[in-house]
C-alpha atoms as a PDB file:
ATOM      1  CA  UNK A   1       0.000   0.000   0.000  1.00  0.00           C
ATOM      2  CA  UNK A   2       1.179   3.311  -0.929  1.00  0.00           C
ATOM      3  CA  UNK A   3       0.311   6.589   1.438  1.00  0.00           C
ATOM      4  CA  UNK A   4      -1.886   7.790  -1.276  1.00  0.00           C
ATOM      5  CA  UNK A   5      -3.522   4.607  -2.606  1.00  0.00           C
ATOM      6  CA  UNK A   6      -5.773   2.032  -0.308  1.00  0.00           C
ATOM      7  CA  UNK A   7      -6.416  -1.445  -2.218  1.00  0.00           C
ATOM      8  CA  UNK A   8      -9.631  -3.033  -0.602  1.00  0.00           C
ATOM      9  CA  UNK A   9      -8.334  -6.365  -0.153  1.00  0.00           C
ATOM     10  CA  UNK A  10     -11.505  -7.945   1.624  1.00  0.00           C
ATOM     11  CA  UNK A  11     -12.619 -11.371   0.322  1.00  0.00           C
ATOM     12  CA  UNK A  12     -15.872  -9.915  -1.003  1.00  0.00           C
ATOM     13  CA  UNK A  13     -15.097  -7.284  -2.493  1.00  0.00           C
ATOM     14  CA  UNK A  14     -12.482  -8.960  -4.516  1.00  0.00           C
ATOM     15  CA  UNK A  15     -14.627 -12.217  -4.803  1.00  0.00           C
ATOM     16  CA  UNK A  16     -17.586  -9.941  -6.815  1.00  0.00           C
ATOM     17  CA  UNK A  17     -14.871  -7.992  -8.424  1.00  0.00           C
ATOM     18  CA  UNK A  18     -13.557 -11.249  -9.819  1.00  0.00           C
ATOM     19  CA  UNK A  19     -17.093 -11.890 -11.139  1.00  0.00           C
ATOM     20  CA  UNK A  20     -17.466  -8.598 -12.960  1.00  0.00           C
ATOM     21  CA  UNK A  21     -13.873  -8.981 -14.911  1.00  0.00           C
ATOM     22  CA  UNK A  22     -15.344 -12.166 -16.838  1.00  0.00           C
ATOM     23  CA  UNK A  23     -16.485 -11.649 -19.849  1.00  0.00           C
ATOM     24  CA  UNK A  24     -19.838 -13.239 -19.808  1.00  0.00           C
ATOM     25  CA  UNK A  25     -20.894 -12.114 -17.002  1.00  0.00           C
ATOM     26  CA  UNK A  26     -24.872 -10.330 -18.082  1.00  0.00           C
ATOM     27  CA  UNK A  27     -25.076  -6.624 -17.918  1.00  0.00           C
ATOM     28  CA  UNK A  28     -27.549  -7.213 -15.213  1.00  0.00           C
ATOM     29  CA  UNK A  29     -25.479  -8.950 -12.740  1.00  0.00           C
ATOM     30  CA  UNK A  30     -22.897  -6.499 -13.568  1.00  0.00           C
ATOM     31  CA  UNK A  31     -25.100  -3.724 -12.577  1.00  0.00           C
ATOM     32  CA  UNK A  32     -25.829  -5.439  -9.218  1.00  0.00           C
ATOM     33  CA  UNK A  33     -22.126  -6.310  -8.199  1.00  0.00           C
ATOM     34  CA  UNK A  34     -21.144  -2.705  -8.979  1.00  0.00           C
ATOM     35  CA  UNK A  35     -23.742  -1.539  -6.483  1.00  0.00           C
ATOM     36  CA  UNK A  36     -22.645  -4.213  -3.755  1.00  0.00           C
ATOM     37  CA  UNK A  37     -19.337  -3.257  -4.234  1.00  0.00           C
ATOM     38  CA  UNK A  38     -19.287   0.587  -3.890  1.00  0.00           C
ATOM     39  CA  UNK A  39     -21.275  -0.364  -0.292  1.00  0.00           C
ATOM     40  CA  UNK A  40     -18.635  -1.842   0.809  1.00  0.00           C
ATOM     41  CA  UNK A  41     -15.934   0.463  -0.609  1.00  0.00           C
ATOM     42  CA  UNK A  42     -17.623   3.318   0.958  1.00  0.00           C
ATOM     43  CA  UNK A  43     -17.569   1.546   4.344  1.00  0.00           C
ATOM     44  CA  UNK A  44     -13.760   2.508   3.708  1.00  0.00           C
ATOM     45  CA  UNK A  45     -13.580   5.651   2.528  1.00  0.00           C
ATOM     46  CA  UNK A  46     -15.824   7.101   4.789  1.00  0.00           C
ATOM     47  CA  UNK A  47     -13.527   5.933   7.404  1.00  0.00           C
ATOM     48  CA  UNK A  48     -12.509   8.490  10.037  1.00  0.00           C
ATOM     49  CA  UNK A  49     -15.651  10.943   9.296  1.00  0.00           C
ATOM     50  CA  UNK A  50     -15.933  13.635  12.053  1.00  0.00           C
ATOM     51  CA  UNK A  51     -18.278  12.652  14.692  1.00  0.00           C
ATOM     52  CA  UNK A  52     -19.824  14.948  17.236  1.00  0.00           C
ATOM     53  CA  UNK A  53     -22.100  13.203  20.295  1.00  0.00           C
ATOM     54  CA  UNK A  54     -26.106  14.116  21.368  1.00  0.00           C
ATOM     55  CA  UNK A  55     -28.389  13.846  24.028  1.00  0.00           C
ATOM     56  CA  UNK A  56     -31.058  11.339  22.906  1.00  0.00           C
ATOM     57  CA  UNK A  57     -33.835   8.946  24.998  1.00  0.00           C
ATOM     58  CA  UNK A  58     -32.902   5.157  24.293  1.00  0.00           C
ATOM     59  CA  UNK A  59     -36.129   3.167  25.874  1.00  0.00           C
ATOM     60  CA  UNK A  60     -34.381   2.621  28.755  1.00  0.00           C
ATOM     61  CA  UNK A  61     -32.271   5.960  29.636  1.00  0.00           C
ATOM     62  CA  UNK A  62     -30.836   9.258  28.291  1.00  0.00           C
ATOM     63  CA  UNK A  63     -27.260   9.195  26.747  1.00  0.00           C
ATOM     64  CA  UNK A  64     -24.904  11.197  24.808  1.00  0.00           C
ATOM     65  CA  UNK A  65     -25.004   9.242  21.571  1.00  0.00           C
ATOM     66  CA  UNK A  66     -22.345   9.649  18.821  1.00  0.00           C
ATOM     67  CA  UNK A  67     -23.508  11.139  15.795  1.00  0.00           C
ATOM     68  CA  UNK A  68     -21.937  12.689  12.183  1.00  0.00           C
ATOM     69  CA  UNK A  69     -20.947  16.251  12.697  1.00  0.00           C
ATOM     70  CA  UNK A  70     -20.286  19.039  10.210  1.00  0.00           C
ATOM     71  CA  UNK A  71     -22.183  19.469   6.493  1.00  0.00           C
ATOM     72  CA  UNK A  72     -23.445  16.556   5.189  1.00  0.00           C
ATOM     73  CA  UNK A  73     -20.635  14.748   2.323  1.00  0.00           C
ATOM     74  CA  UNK A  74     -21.259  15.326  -1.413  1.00  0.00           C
ATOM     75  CA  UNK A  75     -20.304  12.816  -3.747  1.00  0.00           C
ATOM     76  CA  UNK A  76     -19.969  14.021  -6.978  1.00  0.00           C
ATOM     77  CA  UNK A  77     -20.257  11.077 -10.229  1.00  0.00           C
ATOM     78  CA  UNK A  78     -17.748  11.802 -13.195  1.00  0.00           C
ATOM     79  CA  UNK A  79     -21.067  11.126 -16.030  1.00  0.00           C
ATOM     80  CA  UNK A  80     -21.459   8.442 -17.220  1.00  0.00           C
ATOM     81  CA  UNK A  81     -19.961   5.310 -15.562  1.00  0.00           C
ATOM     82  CA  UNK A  82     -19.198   7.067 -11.709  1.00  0.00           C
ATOM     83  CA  UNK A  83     -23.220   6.465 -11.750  1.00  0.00           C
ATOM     84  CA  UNK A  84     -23.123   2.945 -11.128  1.00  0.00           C
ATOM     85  CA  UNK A  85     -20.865   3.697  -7.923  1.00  0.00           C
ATOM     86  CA  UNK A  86     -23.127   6.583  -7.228  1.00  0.00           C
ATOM     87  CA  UNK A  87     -25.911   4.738  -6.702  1.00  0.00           C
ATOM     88  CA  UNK A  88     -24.776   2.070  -4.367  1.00  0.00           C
ATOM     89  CA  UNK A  89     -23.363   4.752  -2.048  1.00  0.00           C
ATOM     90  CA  UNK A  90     -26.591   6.583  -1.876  1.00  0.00           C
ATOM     91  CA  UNK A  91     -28.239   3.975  -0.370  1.00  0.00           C
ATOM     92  CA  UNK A  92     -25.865   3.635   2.247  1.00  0.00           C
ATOM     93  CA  UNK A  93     -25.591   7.607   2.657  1.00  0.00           C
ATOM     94  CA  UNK A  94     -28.793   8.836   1.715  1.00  0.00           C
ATOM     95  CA  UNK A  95     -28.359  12.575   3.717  1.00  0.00           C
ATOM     96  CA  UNK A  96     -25.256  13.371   0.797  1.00  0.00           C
ATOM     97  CA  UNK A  97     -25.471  15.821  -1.561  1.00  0.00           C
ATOM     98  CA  UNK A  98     -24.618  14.182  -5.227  1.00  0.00           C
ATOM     99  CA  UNK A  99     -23.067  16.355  -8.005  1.00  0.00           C
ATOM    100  CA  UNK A 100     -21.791  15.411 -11.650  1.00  0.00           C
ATOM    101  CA  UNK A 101     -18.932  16.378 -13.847  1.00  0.00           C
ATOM    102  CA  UNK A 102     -18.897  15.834 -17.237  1.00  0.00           C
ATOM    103  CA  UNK A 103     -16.245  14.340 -19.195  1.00  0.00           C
ATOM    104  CA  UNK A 104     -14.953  12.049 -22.130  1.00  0.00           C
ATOM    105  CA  UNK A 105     -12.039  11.180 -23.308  1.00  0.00           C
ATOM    106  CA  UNK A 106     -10.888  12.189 -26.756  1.00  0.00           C
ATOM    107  CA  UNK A 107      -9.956   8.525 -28.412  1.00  0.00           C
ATOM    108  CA  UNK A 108      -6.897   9.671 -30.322  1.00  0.00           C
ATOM    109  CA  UNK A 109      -5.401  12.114 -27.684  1.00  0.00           C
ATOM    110  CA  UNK A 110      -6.694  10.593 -24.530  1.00  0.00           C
ATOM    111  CA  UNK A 111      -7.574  14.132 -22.882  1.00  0.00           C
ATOM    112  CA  UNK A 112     -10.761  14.804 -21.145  1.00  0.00           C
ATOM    113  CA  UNK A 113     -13.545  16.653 -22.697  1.00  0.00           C
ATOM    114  CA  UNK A 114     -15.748  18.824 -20.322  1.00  0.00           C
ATOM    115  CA  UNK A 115     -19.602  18.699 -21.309  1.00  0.00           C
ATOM    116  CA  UNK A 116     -21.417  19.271 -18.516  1.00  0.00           C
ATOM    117  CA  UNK A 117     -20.666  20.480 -14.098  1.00  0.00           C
ATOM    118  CA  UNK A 118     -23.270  20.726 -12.096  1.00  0.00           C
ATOM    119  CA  UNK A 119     -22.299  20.109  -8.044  1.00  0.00           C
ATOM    120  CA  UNK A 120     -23.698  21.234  -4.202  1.00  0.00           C
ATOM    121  CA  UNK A 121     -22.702  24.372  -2.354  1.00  0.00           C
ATOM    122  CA  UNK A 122     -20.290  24.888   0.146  1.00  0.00           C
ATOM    123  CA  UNK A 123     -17.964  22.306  -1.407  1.00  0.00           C
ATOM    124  CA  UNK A 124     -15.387  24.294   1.146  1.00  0.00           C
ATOM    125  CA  UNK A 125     -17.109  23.119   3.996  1.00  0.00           C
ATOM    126  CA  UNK A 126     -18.040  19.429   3.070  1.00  0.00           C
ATOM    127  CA  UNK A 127     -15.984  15.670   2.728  1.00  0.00           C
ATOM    128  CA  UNK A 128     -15.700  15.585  -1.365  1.00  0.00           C
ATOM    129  CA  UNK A 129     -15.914  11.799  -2.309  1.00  0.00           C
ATOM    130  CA  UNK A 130     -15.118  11.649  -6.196  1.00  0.00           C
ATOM    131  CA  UNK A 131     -16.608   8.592  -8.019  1.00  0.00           C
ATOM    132  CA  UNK A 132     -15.504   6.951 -10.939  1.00  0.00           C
ATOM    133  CA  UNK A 133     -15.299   2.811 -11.523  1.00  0.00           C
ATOM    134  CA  UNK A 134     -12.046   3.174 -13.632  1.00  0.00           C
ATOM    135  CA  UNK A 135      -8.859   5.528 -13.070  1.00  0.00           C
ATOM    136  CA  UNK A 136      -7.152   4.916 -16.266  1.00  0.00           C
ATOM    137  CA  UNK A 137      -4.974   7.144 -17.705  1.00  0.00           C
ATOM    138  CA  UNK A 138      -6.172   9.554 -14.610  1.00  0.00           C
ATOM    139  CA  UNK A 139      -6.406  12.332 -16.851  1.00  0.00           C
ATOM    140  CA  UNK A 140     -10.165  12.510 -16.593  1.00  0.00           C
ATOM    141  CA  UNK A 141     -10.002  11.920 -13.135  1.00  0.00           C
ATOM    142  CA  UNK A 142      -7.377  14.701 -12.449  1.00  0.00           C
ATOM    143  CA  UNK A 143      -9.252  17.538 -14.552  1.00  0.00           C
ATOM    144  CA  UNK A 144     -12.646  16.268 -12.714  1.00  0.00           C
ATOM    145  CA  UNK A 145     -11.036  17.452  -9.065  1.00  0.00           C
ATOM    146  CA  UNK A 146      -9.035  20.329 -10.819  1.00  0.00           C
ATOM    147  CA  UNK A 147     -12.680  21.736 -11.241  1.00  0.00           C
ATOM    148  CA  UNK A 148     -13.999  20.725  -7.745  1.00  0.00           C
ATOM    149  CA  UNK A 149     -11.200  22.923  -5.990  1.00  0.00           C
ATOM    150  CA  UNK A 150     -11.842  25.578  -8.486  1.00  0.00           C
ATOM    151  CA  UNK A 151     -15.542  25.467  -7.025  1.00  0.00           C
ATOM    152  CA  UNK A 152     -14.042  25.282  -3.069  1.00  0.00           C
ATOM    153  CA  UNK A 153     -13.485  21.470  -2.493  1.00  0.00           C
ATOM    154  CA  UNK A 154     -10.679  21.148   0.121  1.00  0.00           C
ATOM    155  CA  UNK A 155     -11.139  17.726   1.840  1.00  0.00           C
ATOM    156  CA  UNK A 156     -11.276  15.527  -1.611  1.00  0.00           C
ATOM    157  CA  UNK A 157     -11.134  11.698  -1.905  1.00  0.00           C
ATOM    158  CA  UNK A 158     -11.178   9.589  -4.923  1.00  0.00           C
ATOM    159  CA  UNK A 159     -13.030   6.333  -4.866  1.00  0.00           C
ATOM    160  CA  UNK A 160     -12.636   3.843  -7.651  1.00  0.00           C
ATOM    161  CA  UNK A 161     -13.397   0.000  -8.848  1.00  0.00           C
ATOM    162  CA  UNK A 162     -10.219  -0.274 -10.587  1.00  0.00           C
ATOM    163  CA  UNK A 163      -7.035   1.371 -10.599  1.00  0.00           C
ATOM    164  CA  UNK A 164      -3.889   1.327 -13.360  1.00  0.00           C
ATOM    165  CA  UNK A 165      -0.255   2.347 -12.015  1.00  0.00           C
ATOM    166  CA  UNK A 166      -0.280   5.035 -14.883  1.00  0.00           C
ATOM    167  CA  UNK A 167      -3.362   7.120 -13.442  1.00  0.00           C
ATOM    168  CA  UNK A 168      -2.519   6.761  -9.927  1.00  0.00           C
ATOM    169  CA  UNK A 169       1.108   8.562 -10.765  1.00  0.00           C
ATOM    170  CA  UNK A 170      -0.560  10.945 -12.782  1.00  0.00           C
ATOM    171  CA  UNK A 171      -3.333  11.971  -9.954  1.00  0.00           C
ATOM    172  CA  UNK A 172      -0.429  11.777  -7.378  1.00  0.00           C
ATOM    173  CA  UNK A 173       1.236  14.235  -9.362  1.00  0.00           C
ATOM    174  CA  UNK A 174      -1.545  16.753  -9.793  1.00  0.00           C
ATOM    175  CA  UNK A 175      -2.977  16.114  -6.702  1.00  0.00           C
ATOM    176  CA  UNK A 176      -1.438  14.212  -3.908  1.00  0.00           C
ATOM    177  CA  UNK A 177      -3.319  16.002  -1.273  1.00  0.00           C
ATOM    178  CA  UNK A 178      -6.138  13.657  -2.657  1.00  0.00           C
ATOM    179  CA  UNK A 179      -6.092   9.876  -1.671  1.00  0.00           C
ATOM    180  CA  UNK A 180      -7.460   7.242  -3.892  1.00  0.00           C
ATOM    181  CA  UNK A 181      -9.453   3.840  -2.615  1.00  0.00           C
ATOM    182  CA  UNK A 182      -9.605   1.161  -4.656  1.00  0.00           C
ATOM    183  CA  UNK A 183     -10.502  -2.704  -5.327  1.00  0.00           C
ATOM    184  CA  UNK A 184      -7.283  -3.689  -7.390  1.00  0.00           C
ATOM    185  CA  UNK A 185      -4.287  -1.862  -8.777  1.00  0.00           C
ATOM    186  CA  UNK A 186      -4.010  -4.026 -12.088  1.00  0.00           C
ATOM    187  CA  UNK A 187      -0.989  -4.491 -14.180  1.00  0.00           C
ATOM    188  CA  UNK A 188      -0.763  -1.194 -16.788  1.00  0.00           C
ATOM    189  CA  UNK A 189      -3.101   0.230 -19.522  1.00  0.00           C
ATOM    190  CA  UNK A 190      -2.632  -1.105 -23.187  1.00  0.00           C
ATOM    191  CA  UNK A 191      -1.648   1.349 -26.142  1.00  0.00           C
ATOM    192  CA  UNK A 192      -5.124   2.908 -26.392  1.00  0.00           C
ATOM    193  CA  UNK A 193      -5.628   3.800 -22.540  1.00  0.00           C
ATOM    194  CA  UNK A 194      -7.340   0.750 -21.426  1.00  0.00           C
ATOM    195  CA  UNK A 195      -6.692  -1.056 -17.755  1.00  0.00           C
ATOM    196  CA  UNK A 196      -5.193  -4.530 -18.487  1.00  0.00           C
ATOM    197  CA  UNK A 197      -6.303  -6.977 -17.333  1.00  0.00           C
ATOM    198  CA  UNK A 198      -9.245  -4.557 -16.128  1.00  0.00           C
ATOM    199  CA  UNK A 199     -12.686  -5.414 -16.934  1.00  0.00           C
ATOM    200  CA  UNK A 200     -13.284  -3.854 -20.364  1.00  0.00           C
ATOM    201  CA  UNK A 201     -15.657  -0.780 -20.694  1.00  0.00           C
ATOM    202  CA  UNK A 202     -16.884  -0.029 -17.197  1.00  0.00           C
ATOM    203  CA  UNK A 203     -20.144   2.284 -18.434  1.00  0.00           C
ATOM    204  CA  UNK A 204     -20.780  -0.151 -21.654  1.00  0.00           C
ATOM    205  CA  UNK A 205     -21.040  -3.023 -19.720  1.00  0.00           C
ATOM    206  CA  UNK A 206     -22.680  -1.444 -16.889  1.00  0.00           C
ATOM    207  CA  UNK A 207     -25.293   0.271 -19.445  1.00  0.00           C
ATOM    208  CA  UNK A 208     -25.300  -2.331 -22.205  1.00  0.00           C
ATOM    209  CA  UNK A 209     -23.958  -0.193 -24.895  1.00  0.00           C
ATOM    210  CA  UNK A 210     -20.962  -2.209 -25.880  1.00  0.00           C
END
């Protein structure tokens, strides 16, 4: 493990991960693992929230209970695929405010394209937790939290399914104030940007568009 970069090793989490890499596996049972899985990878990056204490009545007695404190967390989707991550972590945080960037990668020079930004107030004064199933090349990924701090995000963690070596040195490198969690570093990307051995499209085969 590197200071920057948490691999989920648990056995289910890697066990449904392993499930989603094959090839055959249906769209629909895709769809579903994705969800499971960003439940459980939020259980990690939401570790060490800060927590504040109340008075409530328990049937049996008063008590200073612990409870969340601060603005509630936005989690912000980079469109299209960070929506099947999304999702899953919504049920499990319901309270967060949810924001979306925009972006696609140009095929020939592997850049990110903005299209579209749209993301909660106060970003200054809220946890940032930046969804997207694949960091690749990390050059989406890197532009997508260049704009967050331009709107006021300070406190700014990147949660991802998969992870290549390339785009976790380039997001170090543009932003290693922001910590990446992920299910698998995998081996490298091939010569057109893809994670090998990865799991192929993450939004085509979460959508069925391949």
């Amino acid at each position: 493990m590197q200071d920057h970069l948490t691999v989920i090793k648990h056995p289910l989490v890697q066990h449904k991960l392993t499930i989603m890499r094959e090839r055959d596996t249906p769209t629909v049972v895709f769809r579903q693992l994705l969800r499971e899985i960003s439940q459980l990878l939020a259980y990690e990056v939401t570790d060490k929230l800060p927590m504040t204490t109340k008075t409530i009545e328990t049937p049996m007695q008063e008590m200073d209970a612990p409870t969340l404190a601060g603005r509630k967390l936005a989690l912000i989707s980079i469109l299209r695929a960070g929506n099947g991550l999304l999702d899953g972590m919504l049920e499990l945080i319901p309270s967060a405010r949810v924001g979306f960037v925009g972006l696609y990668r140009d095929e020939k020079t592997l850049k990110p394209v903005q299209y579209y930004f749209k993301v909660p107030d106060l970003l200054d004064q809220r946890l940032v937790i930046v969804v997207d199933p694949m960091l690749a090349t990390g050059n989406s990924s890197a532009a997508a939290v260049s704009l967050l701090k331009e709107a006021g995000a300070r406190d700014i963690r990147f949660l991802c399914l998969l992870a290549a070596p390339e785009g976790v040195a380039r997001m170090k490198e543009a932003h290693p104030d922001v910590p990446i969690v992920t299910a698998a570093l995998d081996e490298k990307l091939n010569d057109v940007g893809y994670i090998l051995p990865g799991l192929g499209d993450a939004g085509d085969r979460m959508f069925g568009t391949k």
